[in-house]
Protein backbone atom coordinates (compact mmCIF):
# COMPACT_ATOMS: atom_id res chain seq x y z
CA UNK A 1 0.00 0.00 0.00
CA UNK A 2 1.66 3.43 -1.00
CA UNK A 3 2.33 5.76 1.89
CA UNK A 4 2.82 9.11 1.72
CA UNK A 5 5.91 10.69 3.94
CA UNK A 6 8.51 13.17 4.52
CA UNK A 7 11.81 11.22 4.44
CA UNK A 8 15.11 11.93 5.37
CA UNK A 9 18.39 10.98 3.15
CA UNK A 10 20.24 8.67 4.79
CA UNK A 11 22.94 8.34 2.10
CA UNK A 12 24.09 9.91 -1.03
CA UNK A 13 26.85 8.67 -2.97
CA UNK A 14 28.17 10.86 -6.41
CA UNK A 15 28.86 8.85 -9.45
CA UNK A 16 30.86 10.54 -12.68
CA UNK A 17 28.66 13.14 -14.32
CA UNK A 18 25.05 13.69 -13.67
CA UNK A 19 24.32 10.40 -11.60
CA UNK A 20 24.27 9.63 -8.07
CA UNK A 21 22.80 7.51 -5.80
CA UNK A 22 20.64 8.09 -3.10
CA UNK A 23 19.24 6.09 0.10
CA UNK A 24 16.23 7.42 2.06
CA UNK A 25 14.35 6.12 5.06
CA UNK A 26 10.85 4.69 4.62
CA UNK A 27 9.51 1.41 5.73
CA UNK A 28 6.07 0.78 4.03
CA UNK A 29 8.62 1.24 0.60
CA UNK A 30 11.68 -0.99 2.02
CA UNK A 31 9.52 -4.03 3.54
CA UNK A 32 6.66 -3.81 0.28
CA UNK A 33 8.25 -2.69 -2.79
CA UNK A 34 9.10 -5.41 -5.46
CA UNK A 35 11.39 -5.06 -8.97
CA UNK A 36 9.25 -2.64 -11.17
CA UNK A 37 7.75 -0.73 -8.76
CA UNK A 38 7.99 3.43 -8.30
CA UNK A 39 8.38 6.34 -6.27
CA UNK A 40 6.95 9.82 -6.65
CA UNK A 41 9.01 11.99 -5.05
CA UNK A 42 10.54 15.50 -4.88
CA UNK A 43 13.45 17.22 -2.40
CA UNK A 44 12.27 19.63 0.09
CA UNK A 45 8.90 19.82 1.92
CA UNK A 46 7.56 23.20 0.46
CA UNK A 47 5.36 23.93 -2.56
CA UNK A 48 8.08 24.27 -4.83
CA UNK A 49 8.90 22.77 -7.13
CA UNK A 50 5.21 21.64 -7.03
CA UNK A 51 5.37 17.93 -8.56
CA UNK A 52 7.18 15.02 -7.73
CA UNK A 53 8.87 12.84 -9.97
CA UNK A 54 8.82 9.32 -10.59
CA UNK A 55 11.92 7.31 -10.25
CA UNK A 56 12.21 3.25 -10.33
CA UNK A 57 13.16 2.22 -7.22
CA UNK A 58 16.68 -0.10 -7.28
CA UNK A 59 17.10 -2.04 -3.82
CA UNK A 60 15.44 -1.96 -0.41
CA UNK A 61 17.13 -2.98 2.47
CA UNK A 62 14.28 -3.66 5.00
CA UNK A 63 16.20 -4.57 7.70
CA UNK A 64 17.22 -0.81 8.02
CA UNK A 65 13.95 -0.05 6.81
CA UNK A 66 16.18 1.92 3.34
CA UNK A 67 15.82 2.14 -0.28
CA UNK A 68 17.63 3.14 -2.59
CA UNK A 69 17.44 5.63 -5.76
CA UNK A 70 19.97 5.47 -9.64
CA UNK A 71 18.78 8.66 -11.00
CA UNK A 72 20.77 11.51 -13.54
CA UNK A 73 20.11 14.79 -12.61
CA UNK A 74 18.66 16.58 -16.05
CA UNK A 75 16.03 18.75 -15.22
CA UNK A 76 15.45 21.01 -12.52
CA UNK A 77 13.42 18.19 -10.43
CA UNK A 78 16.52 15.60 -10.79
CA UNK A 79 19.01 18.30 -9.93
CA UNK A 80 17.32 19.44 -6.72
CA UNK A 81 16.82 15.92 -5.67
CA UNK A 82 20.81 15.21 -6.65
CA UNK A 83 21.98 18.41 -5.12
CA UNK A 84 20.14 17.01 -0.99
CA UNK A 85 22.57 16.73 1.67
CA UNK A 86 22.06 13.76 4.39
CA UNK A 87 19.66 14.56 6.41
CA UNK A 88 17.46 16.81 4.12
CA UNK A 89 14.00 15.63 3.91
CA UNK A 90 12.05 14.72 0.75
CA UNK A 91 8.23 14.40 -0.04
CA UNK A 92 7.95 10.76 -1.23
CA UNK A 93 4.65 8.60 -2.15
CA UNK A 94 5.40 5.07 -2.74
CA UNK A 95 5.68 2.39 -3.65
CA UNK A 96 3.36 2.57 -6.84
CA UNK A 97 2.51 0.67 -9.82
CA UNK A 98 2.64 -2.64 -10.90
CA UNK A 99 5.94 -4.50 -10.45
CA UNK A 100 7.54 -7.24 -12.83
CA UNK A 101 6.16 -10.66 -12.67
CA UNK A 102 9.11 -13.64 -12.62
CA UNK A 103 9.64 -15.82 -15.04
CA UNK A 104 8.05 -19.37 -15.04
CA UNK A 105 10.78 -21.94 -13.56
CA UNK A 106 12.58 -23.12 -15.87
CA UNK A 107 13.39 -19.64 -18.16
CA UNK A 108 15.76 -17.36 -17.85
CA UNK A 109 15.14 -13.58 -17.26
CA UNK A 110 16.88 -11.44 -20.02
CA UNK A 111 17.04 -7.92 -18.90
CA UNK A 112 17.48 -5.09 -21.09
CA UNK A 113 18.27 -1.47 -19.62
CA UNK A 114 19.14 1.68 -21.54
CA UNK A 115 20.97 3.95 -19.72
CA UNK A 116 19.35 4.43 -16.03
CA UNK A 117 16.77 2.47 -16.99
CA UNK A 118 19.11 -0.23 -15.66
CA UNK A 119 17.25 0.80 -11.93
CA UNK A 120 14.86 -2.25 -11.32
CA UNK A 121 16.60 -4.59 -12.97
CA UNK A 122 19.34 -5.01 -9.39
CA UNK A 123 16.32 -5.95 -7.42
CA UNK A 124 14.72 -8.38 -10.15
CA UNK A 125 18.11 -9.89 -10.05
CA UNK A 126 17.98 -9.71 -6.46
CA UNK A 127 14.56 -11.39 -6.03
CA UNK A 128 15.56 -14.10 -9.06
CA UNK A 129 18.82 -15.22 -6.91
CA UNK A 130 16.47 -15.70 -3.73
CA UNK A 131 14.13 -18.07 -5.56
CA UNK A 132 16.79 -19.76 -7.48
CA UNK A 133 16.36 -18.66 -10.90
CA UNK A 134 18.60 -17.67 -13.79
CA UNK A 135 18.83 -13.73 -15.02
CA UNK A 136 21.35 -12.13 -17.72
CA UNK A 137 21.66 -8.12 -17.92
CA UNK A 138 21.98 -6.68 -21.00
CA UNK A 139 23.07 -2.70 -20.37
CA UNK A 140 23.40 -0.33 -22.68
CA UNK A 141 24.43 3.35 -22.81
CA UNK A 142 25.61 6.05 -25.33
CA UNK A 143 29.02 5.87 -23.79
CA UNK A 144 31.22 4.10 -20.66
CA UNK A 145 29.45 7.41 -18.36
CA UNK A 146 26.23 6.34 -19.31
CA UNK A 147 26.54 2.56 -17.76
CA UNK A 148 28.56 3.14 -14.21
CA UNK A 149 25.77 0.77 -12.27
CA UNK A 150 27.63 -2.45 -13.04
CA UNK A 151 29.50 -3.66 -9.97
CA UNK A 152 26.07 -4.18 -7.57
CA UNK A 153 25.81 -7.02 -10.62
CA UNK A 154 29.05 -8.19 -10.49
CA UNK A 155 28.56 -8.49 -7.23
CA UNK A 156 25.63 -10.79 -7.26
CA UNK A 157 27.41 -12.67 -9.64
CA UNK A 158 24.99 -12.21 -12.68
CA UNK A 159 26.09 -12.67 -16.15
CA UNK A 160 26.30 -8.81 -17.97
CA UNK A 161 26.56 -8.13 -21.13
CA UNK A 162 27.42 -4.14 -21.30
CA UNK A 163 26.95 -2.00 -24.79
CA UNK A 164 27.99 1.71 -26.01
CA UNK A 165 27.10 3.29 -28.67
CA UNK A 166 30.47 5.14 -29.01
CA UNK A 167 32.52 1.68 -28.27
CA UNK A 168 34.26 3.13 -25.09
CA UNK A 169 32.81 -0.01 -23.06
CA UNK A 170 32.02 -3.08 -24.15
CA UNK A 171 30.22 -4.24 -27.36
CA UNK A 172 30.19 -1.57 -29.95
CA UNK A 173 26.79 -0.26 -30.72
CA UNK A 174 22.96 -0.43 -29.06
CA UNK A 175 22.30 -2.66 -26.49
CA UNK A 176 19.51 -4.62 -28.87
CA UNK A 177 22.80 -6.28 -30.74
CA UNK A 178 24.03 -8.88 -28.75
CA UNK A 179 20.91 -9.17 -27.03
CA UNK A 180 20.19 -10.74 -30.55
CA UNK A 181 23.28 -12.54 -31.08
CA UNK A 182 22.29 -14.54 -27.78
CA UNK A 183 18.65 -14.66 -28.92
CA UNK A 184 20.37 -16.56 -31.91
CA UNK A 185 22.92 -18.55 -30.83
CA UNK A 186 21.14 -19.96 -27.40
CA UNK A 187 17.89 -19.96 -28.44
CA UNK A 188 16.97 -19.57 -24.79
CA UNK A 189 13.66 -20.39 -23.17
CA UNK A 190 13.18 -17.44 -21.82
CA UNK A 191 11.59 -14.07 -20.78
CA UNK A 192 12.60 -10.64 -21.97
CA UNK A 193 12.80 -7.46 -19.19
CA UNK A 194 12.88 -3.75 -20.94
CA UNK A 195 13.14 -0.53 -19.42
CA UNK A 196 14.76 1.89 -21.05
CA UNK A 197 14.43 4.72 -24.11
CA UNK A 198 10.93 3.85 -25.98
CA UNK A 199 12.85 2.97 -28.71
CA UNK A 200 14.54 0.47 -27.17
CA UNK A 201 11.35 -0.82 -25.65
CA UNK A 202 10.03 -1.21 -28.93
CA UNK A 203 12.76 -3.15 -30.38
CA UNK A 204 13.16 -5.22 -27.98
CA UNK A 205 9.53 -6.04 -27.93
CA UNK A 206 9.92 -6.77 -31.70
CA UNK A 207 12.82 -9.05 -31.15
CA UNK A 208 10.51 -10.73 -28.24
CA UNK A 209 7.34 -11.40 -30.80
CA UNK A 210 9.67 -12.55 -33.67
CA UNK A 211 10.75 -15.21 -31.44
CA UNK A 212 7.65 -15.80 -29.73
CA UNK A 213 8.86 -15.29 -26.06
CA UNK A 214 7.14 -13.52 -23.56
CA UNK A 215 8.63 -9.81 -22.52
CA UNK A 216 7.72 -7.70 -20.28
CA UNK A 217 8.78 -3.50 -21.00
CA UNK A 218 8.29 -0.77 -17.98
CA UNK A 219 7.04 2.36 -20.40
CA UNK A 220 7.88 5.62 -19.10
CA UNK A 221 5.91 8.39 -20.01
CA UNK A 222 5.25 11.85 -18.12
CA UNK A 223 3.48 11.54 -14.75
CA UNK A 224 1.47 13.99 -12.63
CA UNK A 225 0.19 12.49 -9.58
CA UNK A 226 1.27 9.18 -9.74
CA UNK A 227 -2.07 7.86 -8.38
CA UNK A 228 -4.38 8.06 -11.91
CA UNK A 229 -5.85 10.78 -11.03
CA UNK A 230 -3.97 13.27 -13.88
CA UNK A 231 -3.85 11.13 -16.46
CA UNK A 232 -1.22 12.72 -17.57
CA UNK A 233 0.87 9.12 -18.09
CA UNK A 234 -1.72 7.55 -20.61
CA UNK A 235 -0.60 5.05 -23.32
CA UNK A 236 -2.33 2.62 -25.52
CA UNK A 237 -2.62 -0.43 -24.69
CA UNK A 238 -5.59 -3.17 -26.24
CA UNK A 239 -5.53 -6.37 -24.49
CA UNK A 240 -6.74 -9.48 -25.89
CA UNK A 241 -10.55 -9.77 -27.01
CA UNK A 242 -10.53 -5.81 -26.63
CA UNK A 243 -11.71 -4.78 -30.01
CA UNK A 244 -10.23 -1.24 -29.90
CA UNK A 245 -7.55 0.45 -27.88
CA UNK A 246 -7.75 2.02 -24.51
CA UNK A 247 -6.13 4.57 -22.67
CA UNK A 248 -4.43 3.30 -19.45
CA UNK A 249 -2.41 4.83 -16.89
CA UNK A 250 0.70 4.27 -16.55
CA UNK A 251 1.49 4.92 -12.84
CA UNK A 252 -1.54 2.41 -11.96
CA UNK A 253 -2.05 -0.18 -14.68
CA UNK A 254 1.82 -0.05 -15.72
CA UNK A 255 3.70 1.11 -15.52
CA UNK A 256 5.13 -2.87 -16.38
CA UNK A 257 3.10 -4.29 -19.31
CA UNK A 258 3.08 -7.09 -21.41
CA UNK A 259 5.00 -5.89 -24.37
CA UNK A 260 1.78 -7.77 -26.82
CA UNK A 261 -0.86 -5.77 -25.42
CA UNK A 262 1.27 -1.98 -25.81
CA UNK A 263 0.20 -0.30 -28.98
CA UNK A 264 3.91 1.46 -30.44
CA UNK A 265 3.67 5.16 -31.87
C-alpha cells in the first residue's frame, strides 16, 4: 500500500557526471516494494517545485527499513533531488505501480536497460537469486558514463553483457545487438525485461514477438500524480478480445506491461 511521507536521506553517494545515488528512510517502501515498482518523489517539503517525480526504485534494504534511488540529474526536479545533503528531507509517495512478474521456472530472465533504466533490474536480479532462478543483464548506454551501475551485478554474480554506442565499453553499438546474437545462438527459453528509451522498448519487444517469447517492457511516459488521477501518463494499450484500444495509466495499470498488449507510436 503506497504511503505518503517526509523522508530523510540517509545516504548519497556521487557517481561521474550527472548520476548519483541516493538512500532514504521509509519502511512501508523498504519491507513492500518489489522489482518494477515506483516512487513519486521530490526534495524539500515546500510547494516548490510543485510535482514530484517518478523514479524506479533499485534495492530496499528492509532490515534498516532503506531504499535506494539510480537517478541523472537533467532537469530542474533531478538536480534538486541530486543536489540534498544527508539529512534533508524529501516528499515521497510510494511504492506505486505494478511491479515485474518472474519468469516461469525453468526460463531465464533477459534484462534489457538503456541507460538508467538499468534501476529495477538489481532488485529483479535480487529477487531471481532468492528463488533460485537464472537472469542475464543486457546494459546499454551512449558511452562508458552512461553505464557506471555495473559492480552491484558483479557483485551478485549475474552474467552482464554491457553495450555503447560510441565503443568506449564493451560491445560496440545499441544494447539490442548482442541481445540478438544470444537470442540466436542460445535460443533460450526465456523471458525478456525492458526498461529503457521507448525505442529500445520497442525493439526489444519486436525481437521478443519474432521469437515468440514472452517480454515484459516498464514504459515511461510523463506523470502527474502518480495515483491516476492526472492522467497525464496515458498510453495505448488493447488487451486481448478488446476490439479497440484504450487509454491506461501508466502509474496504476503499468507502468510494467506485457509488451503484446502496448500499442507502439
Amino acid at each position: 500500500m503506497a504511503r505518503n511521507r517526509d523522508i530523510p536521506l540517509v545516504r548519497r553517494e556521487a557517481l561521474d557526471g550527472a548520476y548519483v545515488l541516493l538512500t532514504f528512510r521509509h519502511p512501508e517502501i523498504a519491507h513492500e516494494a518489489r522489482a518494477g515498482q515506483f516512487v513519486m518523489i521530490k526534495a524539500g517539503i515546500s510547494a516548490e517545485p510543485p510535482l514530484r517525480r517518478p523514479f524506479s526504485i533499485m534495492s530496499v534494504a528492509p532490515e534498516r527499513e532503506e531504499f535506494t534511488l539510480f537517478l541523472k540529474a537533467i532537469g530542474q526536479g533531478t538536480r534538486r533531488l541530486a543536489a540534498m545533503d544527508v539529512g534533508d528531507l524529501a516528499q515521497c509517495l510510494g511504492p506505486l505501480g505494478q511491479p515485474f512478474v518472474a519468469p516461469p521456472e525453468g526460463s531465464e530472465a533477459l534484462m534489457v536497460a538503456g541507460g538508467y533504466g538499468i534501476a529495477p533490474f538489481l532488485m529483479l536480479s535480487r529477487q531471481l537469486q532468492a528463488s533460485g532462478g537464472a537472469g542475464r543483464v543486457f546494459y546499454g548506454g551512449r558511452s562508458a558514463g552512461d553505464v557506471q551501475l555495473r559492480s552491484p551485478f558483479e557483485h551478485l554474480g549475474a552474467t552482464l553483457v554491457v553495450a555503447t554506442e560510441d565503443g568506449s565499453l564493451g560491445v560496440t553499438g545499441r544494447v539490442t545487438a548482442p541481445l540478438e546474437a544470444y537470442l540466436d545462438a542460445a535460443a533460450p527459453k526465456a523471458v525478456l525485461y525492458a526498461c529503457g528509451p521507448d525505442a529500445m522498448l520497442h525493439a526489444v519487444a519486436s525481437l521478443a514477438e519474432r521469437r515468440g517469447l514472452p517480454c515484459q517492457v516498464s514504459l515511461d511516459p510523463w506523470m502527474g500524480c502518480g495515483i491516476g488521477t492526472c492522467l497525464g501518463c496515458v498510453v495505448w494499450i488493447q488487451k486481448p478480445g478488446e476490439a479497440r484500444p484504450k487509454y491506461r495509466c501508466a502509474c496504476t495499470e503499468g507502468p510494467v506491461f506485457d509488451s503484446r498488449h502496448v500499442v507502439w507510436t
